[in-house]
Protein backbone atom coordinates (compact mmCIF):
# COMPACT_ATOMS: atom_id res chain seq x y z
CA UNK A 1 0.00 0.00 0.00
CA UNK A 2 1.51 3.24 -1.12
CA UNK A 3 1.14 6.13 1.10
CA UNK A 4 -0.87 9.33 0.28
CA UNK A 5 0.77 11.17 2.61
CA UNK A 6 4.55 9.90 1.36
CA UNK A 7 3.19 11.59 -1.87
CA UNK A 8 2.40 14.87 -0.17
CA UNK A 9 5.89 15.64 1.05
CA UNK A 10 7.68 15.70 -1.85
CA UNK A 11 5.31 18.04 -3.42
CA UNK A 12 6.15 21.87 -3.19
CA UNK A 13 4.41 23.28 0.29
CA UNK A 14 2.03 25.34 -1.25
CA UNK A 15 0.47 22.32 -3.44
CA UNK A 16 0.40 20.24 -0.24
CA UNK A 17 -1.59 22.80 1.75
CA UNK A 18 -4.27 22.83 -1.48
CA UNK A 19 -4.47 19.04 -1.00
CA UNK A 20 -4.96 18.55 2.91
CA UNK A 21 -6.75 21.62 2.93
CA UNK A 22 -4.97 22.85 6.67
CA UNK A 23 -4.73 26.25 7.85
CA UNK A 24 -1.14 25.86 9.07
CA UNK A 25 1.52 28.06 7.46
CA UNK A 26 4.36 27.09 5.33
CA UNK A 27 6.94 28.67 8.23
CA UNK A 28 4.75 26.51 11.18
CA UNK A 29 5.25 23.28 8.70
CA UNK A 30 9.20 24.04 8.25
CA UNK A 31 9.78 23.98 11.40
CA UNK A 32 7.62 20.78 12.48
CA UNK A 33 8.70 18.91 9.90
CA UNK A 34 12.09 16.95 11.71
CA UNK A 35 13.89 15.89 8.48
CA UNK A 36 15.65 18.21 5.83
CA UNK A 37 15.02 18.72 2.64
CA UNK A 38 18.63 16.95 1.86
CA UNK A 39 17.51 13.86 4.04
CA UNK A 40 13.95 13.76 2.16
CA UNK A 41 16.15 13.60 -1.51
CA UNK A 42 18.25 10.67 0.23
CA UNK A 43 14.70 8.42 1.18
CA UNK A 44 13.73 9.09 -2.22
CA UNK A 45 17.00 7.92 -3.62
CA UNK A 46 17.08 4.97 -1.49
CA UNK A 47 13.55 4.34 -2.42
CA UNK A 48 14.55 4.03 -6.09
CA UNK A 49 17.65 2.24 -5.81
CA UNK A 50 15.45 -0.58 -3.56
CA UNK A 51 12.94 -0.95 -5.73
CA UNK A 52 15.03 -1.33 -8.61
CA UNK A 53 17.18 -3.74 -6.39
CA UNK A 54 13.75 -5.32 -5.81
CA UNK A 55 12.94 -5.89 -9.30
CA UNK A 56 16.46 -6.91 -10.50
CA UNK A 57 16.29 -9.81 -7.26
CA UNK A 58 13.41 -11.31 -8.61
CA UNK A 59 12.57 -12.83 -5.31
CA UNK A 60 8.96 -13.58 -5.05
CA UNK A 61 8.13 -10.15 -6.57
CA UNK A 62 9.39 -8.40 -3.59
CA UNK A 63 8.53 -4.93 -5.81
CA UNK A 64 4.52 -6.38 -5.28
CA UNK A 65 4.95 -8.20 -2.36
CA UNK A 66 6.84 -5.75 0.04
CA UNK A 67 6.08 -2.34 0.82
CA UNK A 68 9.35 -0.11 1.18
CA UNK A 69 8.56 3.16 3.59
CA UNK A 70 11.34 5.35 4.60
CA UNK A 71 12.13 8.17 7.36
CA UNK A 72 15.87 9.91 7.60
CA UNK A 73 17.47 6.83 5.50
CA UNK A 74 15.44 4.08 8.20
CA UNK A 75 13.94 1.34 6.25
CA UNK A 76 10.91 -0.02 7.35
CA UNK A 77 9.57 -3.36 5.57
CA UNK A 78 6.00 -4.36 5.47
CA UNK A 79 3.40 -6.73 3.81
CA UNK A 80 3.45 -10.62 2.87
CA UNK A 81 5.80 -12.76 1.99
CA UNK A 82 5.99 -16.83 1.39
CA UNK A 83 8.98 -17.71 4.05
CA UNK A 84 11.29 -16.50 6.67
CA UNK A 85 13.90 -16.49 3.79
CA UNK A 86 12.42 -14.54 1.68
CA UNK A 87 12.30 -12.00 4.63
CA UNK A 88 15.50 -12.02 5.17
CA UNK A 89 16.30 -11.95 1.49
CA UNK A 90 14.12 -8.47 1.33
CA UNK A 91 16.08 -7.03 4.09
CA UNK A 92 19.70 -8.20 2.80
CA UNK A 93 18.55 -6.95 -0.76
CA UNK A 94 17.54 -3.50 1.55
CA UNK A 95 21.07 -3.47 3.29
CA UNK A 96 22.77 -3.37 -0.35
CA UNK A 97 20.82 0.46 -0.79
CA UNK A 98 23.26 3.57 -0.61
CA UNK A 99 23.31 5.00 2.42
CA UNK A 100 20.39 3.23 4.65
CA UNK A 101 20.90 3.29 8.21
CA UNK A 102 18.56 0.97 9.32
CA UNK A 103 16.10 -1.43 8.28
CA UNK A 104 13.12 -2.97 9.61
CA UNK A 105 11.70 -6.32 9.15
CA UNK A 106 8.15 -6.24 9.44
CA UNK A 107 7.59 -8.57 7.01
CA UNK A 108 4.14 -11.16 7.86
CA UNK A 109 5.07 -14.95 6.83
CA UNK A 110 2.32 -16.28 5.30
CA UNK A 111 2.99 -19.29 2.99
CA UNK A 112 -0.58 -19.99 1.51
CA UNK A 113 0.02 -16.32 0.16
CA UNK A 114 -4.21 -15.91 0.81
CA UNK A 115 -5.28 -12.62 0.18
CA UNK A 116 -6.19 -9.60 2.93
CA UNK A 117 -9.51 -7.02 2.53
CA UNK A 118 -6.67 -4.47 1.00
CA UNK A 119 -9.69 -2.16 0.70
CA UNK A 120 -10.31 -2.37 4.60
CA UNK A 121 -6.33 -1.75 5.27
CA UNK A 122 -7.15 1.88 2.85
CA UNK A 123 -10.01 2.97 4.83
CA UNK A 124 -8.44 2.02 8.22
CA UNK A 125 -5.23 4.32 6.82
CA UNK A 126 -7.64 6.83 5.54
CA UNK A 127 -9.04 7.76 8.72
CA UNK A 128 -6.01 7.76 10.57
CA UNK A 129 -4.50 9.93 8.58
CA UNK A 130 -7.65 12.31 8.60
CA UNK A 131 -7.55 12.07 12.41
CA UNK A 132 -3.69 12.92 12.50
CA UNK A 133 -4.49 15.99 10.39
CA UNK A 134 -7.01 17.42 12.55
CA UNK A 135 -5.60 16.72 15.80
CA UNK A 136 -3.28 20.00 17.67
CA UNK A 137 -0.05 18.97 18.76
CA UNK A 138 0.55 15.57 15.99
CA UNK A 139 2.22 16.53 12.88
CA UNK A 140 2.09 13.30 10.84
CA UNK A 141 4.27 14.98 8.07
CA UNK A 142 7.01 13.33 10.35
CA UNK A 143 5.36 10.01 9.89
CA UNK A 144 5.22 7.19 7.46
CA UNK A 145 2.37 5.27 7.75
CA UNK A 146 1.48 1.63 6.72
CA UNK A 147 -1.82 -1.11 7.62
CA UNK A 148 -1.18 -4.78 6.37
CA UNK A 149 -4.05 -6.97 7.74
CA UNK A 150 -5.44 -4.32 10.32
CA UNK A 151 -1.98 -4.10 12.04
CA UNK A 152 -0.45 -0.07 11.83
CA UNK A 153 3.25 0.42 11.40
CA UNK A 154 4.31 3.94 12.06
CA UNK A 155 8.15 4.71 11.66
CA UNK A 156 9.28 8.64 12.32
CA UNK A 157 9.77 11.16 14.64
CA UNK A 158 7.67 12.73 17.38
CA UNK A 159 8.95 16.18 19.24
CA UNK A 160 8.19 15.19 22.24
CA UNK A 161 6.34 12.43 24.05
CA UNK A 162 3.45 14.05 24.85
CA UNK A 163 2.65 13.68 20.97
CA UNK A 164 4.38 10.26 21.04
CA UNK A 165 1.60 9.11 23.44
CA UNK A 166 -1.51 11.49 21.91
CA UNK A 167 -0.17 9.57 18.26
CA UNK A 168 -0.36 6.36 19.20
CA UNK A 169 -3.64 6.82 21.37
CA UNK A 170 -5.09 7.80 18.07
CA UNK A 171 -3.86 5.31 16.30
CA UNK A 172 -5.31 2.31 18.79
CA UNK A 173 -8.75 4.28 18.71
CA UNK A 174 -8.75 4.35 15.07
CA UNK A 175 -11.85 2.24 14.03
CA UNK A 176 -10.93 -1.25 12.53
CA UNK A 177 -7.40 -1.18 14.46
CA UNK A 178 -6.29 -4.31 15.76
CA UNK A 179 -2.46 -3.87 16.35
CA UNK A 180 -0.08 -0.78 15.99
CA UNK A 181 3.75 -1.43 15.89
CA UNK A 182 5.69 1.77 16.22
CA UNK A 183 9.24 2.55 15.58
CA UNK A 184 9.39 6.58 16.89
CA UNK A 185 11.74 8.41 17.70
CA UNK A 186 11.73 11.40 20.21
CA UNK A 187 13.70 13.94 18.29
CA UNK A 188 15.23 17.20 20.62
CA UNK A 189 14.91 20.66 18.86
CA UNK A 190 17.98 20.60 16.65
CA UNK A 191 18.79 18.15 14.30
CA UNK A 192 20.07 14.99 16.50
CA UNK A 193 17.59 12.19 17.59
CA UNK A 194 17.93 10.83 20.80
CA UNK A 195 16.91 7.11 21.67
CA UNK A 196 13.01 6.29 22.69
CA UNK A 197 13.33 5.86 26.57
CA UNK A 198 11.67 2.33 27.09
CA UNK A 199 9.03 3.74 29.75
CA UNK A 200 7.15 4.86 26.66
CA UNK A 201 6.07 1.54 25.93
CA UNK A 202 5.15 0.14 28.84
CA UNK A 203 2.25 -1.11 30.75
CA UNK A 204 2.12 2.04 33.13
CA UNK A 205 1.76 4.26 30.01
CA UNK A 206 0.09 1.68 27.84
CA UNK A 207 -3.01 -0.33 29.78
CA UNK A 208 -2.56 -3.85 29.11
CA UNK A 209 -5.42 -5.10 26.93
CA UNK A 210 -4.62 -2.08 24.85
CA UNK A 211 -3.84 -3.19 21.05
CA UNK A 212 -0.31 -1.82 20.99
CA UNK A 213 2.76 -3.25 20.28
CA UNK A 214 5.43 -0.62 20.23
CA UNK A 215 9.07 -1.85 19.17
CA UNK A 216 12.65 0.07 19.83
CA UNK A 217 15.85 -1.08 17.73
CA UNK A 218 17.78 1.62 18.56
């Protein structure tokens, strides 16, 4: 599932305020928006070179299978594929990109290779996205978003926790929303990202029979 919203950043700002339709002004987007305009050039790059890695490979069309979303040259993997080799195979052909610093395997094994309500996934990732828009203090420009099967996978940067907590509270109360896997980062005001302290994801923050499952590699 290709993401509207990785569409929207790499159009000029004043096109993407015509499109989401938000109030917010092109100097209050700059500076909530956590990666440069040099590091959104490298994702695309990487993006490209995968893709055409994908397609070269050949390995149980990966470029159909697999969706590729990327946030300051992290990798994150998602979707179906027939074996845990093949995984592994997507994420060593994902390694062999220019310039990736990470990459995540969220790959779902699932040998009988039946087929998901994709349509369900697009509404479920429709009205998150709506909800992230209109909600004060998220700015899901930072995000990359992704729903395989009902599960979300989120991988970006938050400013602070307060909007790492109010963004994944949405995302569990989003209608149809079985699972969410996140792989945030808490970013500081300048450029550097610091590491996700692990209180974030646990059960005193998080009740227990909430469907979360938050994930740090870092």
């Amino acid at each position: 599932m290709k993401r509207l919203l990785s569409l929207l950043v790499l159009l000029p700002l004043t096109a993407c305020f015509g499109i989401v339709g938000t109030a917010v002004t092109e100097t209050g987007v700059s500076v909530a928006e956590q990666r440069s305009f040099g590091s959104k050039m490298d994702d695309n790059v990487i993006y490209a070179e995968i893709s055409k890695l994908y397609l070269e490979k050949d390995v149980d069309n990966l470029l159909i299978n697999v969706t590729v979303d990327l946030h300051n040259q992290r990798v994150m993997l998602t979707g179906d594929v027939k074996s845990e080799e093949i995984a592994q195979k997507a994420v060593a052909i994902a390694w062999q990109a220019k310039n990736v610093k990470e990459v995540i395997n969220e790959l779902n094994i699932n040998p009988g290779g039946s087929l998901w309500d994709s349509a369900q996934d697009e509404l479920i990732q429709t009205n998150l996205e709506a909800r992230y828009l209109t909600t004060k203090g998220v700015w899901v420009i930072n995000y990359s978003i992704n729903v395989v099967r009902g599960t979300v996978y989120i991988l970006g940067v938050v400013h602070n926790r307060a909007e790492l907590d109010k963004a994944l509270e949405i995302a569990r109360t989003t209608k149809g929303v079985k699972k969410v896997v996140a792989h945030l980062k808490i970013s500081t005001e300048g450029p550097a990202e610091q590491q996700l302290p692990p209180s974030n994801y646990s059960n005193e923050s998080i009740p227990q029979d909430a469907p979360i499952s938050s994930k740090s590699n870092y």
